[in-house]
PDB file of N, CA and C in Angstrom:
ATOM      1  N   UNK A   1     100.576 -46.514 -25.549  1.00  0.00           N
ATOM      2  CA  UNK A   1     101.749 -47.317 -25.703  1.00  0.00           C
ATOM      3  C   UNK A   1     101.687 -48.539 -24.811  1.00  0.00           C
ATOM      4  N   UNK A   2     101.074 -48.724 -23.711  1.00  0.00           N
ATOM      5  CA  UNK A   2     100.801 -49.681 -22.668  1.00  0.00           C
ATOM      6  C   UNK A   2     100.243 -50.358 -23.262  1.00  0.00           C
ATOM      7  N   UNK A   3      98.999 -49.416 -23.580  1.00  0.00           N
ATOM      8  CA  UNK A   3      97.761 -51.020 -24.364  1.00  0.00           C
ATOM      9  C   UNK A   3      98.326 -51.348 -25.168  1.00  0.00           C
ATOM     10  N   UNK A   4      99.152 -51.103 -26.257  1.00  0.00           N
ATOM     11  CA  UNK A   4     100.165 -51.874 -27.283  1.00  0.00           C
ATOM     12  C   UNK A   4     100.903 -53.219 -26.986  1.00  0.00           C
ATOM     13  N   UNK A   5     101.641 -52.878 -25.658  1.00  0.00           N
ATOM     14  CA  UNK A   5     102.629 -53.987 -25.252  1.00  0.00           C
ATOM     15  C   UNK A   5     101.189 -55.114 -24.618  1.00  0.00           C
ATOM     16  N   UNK A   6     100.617 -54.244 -23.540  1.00  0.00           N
ATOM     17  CA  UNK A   6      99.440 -55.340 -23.021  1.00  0.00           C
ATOM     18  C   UNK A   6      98.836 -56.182 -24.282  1.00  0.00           C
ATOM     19  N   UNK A   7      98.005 -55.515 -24.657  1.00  0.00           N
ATOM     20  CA  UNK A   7      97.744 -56.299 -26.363  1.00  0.00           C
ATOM     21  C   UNK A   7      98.843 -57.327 -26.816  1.00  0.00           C
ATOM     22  N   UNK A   8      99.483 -57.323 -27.175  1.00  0.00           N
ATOM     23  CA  UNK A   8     100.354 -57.708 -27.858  1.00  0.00           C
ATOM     24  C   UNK A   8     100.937 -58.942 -26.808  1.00  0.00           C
ATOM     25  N   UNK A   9     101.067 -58.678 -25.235  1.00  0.00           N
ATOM     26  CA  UNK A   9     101.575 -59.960 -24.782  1.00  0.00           C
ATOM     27  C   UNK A   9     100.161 -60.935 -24.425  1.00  0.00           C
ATOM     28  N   UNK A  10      98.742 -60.134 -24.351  1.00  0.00           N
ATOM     29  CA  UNK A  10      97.768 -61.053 -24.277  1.00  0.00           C
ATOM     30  C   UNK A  10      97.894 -62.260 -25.440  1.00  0.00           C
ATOM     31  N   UNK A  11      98.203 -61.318 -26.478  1.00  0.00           N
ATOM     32  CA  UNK A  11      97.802 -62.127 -27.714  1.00  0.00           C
ATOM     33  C   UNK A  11      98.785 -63.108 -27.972  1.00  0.00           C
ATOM     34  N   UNK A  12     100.052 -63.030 -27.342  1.00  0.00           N
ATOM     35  CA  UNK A  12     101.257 -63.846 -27.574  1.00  0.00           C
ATOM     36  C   UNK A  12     100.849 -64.848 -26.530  1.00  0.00           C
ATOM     37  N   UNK A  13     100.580 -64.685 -25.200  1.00  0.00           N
ATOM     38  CA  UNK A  13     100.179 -65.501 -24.374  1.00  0.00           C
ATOM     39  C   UNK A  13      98.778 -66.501 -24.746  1.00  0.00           C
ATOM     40  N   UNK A  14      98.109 -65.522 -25.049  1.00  0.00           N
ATOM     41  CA  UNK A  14      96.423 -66.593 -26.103  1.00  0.00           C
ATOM     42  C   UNK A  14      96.977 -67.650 -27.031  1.00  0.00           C
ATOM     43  N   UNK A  15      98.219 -67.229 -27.886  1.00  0.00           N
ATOM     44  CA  UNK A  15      98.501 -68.036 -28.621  1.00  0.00           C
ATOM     45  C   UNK A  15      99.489 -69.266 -28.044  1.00  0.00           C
ATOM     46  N   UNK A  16     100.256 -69.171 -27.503  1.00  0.00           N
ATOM     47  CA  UNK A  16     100.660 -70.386 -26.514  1.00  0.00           C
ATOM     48  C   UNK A  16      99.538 -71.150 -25.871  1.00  0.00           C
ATOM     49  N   UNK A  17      98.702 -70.280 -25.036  1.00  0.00           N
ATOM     50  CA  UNK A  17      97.746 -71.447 -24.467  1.00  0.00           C
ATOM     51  C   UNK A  17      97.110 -72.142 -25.059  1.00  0.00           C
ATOM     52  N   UNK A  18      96.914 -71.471 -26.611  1.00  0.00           N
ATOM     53  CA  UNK A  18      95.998 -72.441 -27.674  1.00  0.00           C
ATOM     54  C   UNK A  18      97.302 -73.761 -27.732  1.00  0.00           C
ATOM     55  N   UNK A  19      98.541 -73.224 -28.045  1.00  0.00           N
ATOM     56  CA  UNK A  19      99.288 -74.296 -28.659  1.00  0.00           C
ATOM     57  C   UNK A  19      99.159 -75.611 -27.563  1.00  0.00           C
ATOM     58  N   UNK A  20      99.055 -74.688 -26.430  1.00  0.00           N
ATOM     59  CA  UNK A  20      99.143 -76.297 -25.638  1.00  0.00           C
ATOM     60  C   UNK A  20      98.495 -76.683 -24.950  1.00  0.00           C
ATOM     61  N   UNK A  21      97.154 -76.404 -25.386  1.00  0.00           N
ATOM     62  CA  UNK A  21      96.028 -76.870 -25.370  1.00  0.00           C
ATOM     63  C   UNK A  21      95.459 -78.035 -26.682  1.00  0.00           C
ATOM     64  N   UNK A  22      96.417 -77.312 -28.221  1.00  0.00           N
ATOM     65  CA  UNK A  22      96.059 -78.342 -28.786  1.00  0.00           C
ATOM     66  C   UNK A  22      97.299 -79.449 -28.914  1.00  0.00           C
ATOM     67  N   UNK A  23      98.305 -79.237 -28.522  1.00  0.00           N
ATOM     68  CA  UNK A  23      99.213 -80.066 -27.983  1.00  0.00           C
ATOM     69  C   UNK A  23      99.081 -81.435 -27.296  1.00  0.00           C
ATOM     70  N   UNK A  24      98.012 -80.762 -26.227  1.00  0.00           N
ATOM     71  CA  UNK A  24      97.259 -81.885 -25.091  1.00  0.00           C
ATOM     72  C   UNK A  24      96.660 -82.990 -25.388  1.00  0.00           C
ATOM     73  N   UNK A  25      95.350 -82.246 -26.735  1.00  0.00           N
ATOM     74  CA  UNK A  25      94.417 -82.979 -27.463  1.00  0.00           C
ATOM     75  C   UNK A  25      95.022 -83.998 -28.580  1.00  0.00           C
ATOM     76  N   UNK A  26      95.978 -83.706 -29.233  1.00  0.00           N
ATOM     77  CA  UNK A  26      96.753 -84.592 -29.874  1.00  0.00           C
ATOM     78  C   UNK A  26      97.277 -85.491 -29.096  1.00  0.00           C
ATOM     79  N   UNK A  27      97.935 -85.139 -27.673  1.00  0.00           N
ATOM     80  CA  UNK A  27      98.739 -86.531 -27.431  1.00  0.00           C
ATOM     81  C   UNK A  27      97.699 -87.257 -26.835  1.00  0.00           C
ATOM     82  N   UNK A  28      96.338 -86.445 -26.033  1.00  0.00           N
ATOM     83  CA  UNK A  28      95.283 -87.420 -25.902  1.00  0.00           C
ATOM     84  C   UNK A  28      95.062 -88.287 -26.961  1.00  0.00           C
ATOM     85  N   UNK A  29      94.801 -87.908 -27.755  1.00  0.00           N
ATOM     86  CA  UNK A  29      94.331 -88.976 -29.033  1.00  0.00           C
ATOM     87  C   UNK A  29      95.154 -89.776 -29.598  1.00  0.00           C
ATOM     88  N   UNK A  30      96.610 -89.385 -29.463  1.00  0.00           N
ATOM     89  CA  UNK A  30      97.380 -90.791 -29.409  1.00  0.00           C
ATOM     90  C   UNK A  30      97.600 -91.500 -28.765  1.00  0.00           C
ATOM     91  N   UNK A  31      97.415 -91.244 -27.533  1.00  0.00           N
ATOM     92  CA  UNK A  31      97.277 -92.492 -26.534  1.00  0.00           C
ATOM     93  C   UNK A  31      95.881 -93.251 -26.750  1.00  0.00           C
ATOM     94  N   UNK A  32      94.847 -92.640 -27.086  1.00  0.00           N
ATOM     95  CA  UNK A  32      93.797 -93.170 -27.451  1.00  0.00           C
ATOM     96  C   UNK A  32      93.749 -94.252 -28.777  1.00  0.00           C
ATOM     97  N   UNK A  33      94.530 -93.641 -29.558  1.00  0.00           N
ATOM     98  CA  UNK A  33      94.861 -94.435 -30.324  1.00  0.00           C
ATOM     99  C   UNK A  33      95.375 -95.834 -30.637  1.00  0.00           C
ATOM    100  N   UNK A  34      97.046 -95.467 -29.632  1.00  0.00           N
ATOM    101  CA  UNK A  34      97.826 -96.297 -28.882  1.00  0.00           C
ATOM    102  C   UNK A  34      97.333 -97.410 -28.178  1.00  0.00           C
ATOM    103  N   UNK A  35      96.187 -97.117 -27.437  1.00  0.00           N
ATOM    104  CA  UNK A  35      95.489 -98.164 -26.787  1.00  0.00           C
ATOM    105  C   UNK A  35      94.362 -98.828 -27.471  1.00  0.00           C
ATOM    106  N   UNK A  36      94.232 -98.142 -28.465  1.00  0.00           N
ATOM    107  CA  UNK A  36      93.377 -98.887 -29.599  1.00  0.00           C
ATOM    108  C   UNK A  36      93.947-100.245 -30.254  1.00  0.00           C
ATOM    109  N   UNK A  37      95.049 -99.894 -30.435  1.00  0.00           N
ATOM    110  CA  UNK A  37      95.889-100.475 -31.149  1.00  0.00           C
ATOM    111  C   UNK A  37      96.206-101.558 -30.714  1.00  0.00           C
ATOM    112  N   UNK A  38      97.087-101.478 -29.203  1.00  0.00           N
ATOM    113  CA  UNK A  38      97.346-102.510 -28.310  1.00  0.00           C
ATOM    114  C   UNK A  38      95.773-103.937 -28.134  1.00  0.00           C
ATOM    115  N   UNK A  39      94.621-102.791 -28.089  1.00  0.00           N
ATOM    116  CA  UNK A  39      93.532-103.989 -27.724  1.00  0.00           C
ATOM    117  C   UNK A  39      93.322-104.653 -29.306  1.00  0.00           C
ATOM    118  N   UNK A  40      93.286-104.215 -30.106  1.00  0.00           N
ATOM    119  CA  UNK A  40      93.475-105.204 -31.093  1.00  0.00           C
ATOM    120  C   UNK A  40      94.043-106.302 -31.408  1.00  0.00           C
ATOM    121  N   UNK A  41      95.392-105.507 -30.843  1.00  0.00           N
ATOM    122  CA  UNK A  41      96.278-106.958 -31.146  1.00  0.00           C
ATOM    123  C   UNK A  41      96.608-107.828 -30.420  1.00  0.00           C
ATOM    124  N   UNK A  42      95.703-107.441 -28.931  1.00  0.00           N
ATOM    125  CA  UNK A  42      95.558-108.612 -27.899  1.00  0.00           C
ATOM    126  C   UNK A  42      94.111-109.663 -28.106  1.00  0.00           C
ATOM    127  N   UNK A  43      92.974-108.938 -29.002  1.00  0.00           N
ATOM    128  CA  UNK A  43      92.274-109.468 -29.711  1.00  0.00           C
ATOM    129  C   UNK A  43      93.048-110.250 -30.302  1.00  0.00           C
ATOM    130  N   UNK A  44      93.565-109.918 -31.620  1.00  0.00           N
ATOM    131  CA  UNK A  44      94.012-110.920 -32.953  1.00  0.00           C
ATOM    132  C   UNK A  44      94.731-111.947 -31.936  1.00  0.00           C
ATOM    133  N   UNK A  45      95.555-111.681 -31.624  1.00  0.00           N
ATOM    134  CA  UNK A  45      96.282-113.189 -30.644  1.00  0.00           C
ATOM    135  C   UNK A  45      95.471-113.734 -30.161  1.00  0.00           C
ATOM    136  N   UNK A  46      94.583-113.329 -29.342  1.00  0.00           N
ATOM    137  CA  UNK A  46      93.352-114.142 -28.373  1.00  0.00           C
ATOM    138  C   UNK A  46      92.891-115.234 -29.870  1.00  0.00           C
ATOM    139  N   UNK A  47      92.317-114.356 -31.050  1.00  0.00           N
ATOM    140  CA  UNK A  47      91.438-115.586 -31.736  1.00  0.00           C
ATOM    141  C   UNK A  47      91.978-115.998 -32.469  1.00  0.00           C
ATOM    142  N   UNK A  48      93.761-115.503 -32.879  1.00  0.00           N
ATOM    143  CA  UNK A  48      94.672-116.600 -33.624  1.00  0.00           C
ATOM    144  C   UNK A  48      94.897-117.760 -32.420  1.00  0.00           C
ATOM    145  N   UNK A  49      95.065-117.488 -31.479  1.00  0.00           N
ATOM    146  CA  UNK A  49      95.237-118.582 -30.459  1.00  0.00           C
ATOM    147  C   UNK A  49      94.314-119.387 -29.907  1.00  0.00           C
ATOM    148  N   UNK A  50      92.867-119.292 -30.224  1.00  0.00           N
ATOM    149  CA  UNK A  50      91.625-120.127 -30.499  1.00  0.00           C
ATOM    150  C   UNK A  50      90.954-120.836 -31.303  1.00  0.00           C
ATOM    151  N   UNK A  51      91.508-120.156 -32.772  1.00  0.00           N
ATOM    152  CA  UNK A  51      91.325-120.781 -33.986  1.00  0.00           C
ATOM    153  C   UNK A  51      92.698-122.083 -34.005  1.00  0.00           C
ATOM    154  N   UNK A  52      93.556-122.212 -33.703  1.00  0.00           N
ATOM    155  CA  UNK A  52      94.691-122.570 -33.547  1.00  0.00           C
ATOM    156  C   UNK A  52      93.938-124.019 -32.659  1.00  0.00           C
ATOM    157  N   UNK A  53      93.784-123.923 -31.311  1.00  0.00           N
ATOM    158  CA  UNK A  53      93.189-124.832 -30.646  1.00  0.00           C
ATOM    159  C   UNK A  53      91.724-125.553 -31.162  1.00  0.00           C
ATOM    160  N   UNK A  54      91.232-124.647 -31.781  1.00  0.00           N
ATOM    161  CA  UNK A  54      89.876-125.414 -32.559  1.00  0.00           C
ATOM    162  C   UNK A  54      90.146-126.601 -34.122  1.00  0.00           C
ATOM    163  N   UNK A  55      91.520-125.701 -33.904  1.00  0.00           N
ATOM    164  CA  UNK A  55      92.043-126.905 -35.507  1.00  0.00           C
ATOM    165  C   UNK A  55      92.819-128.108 -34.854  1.00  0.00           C
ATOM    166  N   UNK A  56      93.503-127.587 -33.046  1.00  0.00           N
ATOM    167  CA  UNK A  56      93.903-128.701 -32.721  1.00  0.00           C
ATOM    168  C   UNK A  56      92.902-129.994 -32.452  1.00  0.00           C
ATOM    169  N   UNK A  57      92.081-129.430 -31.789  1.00  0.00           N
ATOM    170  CA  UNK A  57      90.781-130.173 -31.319  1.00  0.00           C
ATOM    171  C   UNK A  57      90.446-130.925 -33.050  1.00  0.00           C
ATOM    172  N   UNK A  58      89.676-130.248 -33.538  1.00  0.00           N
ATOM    173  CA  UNK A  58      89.202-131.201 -35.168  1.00  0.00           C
ATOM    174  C   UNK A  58      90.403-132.456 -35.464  1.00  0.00           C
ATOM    175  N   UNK A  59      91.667-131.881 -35.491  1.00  0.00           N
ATOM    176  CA  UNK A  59      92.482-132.697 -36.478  1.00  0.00           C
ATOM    177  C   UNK A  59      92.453-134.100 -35.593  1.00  0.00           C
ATOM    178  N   UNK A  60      92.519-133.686 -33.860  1.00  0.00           N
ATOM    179  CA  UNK A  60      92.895-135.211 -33.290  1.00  0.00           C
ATOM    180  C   UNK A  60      91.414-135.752 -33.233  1.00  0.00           C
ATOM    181  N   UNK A  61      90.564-135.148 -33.829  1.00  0.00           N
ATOM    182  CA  UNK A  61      89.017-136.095 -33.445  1.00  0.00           C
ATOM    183  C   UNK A  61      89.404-136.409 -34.918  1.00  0.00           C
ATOM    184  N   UNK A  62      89.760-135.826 -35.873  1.00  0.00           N
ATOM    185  CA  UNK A  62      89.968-136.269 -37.398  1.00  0.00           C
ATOM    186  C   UNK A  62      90.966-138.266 -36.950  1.00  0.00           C
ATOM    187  N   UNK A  63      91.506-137.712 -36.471  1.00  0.00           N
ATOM    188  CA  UNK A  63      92.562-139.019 -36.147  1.00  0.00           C
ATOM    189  C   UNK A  63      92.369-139.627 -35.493  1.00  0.00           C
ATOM    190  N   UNK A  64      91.289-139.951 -34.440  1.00  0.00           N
ATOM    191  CA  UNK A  64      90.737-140.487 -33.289  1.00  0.00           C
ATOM    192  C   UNK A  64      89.929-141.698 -34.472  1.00  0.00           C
ATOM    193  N   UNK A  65      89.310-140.597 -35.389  1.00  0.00           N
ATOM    194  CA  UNK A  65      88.434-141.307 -36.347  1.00  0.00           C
ATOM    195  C   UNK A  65      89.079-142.554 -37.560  1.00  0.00           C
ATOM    196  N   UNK A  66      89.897-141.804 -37.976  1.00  0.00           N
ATOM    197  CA  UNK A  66      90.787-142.678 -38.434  1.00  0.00           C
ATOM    198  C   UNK A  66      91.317-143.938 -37.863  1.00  0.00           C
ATOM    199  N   UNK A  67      92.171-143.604 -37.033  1.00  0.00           N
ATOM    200  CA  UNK A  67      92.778-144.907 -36.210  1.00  0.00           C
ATOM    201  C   UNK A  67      91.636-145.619 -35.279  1.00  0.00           C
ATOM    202  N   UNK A  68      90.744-145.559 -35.579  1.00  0.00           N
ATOM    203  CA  UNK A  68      89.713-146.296 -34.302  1.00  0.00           C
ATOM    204  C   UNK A  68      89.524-147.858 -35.409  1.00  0.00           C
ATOM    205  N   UNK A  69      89.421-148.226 -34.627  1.00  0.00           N
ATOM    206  CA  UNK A  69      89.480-149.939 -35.043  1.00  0.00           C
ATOM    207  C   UNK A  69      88.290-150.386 -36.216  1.00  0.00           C
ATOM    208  N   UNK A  70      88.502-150.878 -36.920  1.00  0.00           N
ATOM    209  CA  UNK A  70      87.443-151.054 -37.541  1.00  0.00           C
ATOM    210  C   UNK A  70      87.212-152.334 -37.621  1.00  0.00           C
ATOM    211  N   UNK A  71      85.759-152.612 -37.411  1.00  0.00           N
ATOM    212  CA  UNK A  71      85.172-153.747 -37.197  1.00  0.00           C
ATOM    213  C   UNK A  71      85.250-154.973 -38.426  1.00  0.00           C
ATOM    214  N   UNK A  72      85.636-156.025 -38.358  1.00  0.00           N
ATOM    215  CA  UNK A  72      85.934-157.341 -39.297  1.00  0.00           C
ATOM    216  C   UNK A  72      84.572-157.194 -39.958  1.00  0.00           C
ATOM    217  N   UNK A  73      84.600-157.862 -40.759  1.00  0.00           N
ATOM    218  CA  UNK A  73      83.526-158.670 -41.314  1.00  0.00           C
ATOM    219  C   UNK A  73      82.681-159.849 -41.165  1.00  0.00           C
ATOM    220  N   UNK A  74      83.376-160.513 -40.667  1.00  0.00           N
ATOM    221  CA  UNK A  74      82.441-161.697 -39.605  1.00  0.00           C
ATOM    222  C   UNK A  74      82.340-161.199 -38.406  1.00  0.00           C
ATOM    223  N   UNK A  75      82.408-160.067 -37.894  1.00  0.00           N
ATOM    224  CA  UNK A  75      81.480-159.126 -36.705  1.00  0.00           C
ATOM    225  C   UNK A  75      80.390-158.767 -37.089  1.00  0.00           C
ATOM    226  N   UNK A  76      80.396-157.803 -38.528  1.00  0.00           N
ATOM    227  CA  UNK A  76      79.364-157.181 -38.641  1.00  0.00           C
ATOM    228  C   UNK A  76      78.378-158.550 -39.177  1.00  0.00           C
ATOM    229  N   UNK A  77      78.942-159.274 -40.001  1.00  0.00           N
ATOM    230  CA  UNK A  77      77.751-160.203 -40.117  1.00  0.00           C
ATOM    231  C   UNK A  77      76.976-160.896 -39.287  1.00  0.00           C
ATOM    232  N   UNK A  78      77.337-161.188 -38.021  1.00  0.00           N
ATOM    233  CA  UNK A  78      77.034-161.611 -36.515  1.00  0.00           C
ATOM    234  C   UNK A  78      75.980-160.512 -36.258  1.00  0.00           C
ATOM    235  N   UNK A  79      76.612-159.148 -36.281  1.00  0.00           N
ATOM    236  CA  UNK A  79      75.759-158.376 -36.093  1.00  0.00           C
ATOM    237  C   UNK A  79      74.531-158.006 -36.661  1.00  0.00           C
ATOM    238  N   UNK A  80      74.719-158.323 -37.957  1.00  0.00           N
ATOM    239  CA  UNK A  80      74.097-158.291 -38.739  1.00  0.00           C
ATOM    240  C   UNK A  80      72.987-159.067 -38.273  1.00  0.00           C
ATOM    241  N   UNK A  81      73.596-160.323 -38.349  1.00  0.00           N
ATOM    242  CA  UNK A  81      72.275-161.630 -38.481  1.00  0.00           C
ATOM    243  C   UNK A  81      71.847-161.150 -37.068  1.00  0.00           C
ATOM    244  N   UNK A  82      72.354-160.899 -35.642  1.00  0.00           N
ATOM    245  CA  UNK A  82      71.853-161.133 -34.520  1.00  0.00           C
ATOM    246  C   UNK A  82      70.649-160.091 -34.877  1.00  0.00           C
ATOM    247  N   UNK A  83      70.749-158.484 -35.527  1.00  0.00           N
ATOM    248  CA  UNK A  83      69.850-157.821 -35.981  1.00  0.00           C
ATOM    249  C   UNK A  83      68.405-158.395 -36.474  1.00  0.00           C
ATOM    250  N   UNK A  84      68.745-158.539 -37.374  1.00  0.00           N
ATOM    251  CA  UNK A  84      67.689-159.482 -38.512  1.00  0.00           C
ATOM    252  C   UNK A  84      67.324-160.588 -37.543  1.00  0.00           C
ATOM    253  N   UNK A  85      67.734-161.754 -36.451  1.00  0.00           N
ATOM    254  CA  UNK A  85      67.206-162.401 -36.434  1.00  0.00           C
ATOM    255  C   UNK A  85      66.446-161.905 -35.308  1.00  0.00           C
ATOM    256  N   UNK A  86      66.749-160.649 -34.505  1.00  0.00           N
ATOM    257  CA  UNK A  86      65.691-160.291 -33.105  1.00  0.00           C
ATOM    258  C   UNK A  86      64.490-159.358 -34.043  1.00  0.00           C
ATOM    259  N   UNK A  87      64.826-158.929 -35.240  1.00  0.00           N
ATOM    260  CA  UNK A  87      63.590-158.483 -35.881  1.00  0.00           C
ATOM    261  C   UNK A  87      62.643-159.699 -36.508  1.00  0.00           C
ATOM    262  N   UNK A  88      62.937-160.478 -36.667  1.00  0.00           N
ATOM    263  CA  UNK A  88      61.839-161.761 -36.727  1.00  0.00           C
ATOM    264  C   UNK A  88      60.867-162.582 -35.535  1.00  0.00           C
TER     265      UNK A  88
END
């Protein structure tokens, strides 16, 4: 009758320690998870916020290009001829 109850509370006790043992392993792995998660999306911001600055950078060299002065036509022909005439 002893070994009955002994039995019986080993096995009730085995089964708790499993539970929270796998209890443990789950919330390990959601924090694992959790922090998976978080570094991602400190990734994605990092290279939305680089791609962002690389389009700032292009557009004002785009416009640097644009608005830069452009040379007359009786410059370049000056230039022109001064060309042509130091190649003779």
């Amino acid at each position: 009758m002893v070994f009955r109850f002994v039995a019986g509370l080993l096995l009730a006790l085995s089964v708790s320690l499993a539970g929270i043992w796998l209890e443990k392993q789950t919330l390990s792995l959601h924090r694992e998870l959790s922090l998976q998660h978080y570094q991602a999306d400190v990734l994605e911001d990092w290279k939305t916020q680089h791609l962002l600055a690389i389009r700032r950078i292009r557009t004002a060299h785009q416009q640097e290009q644009v608005l830069a002065p452009v040379p007359r036509r009786d410059t370049q022909r000056q230039l022109s001829s001064r060309q042509n005439g130091s190649r003779q």
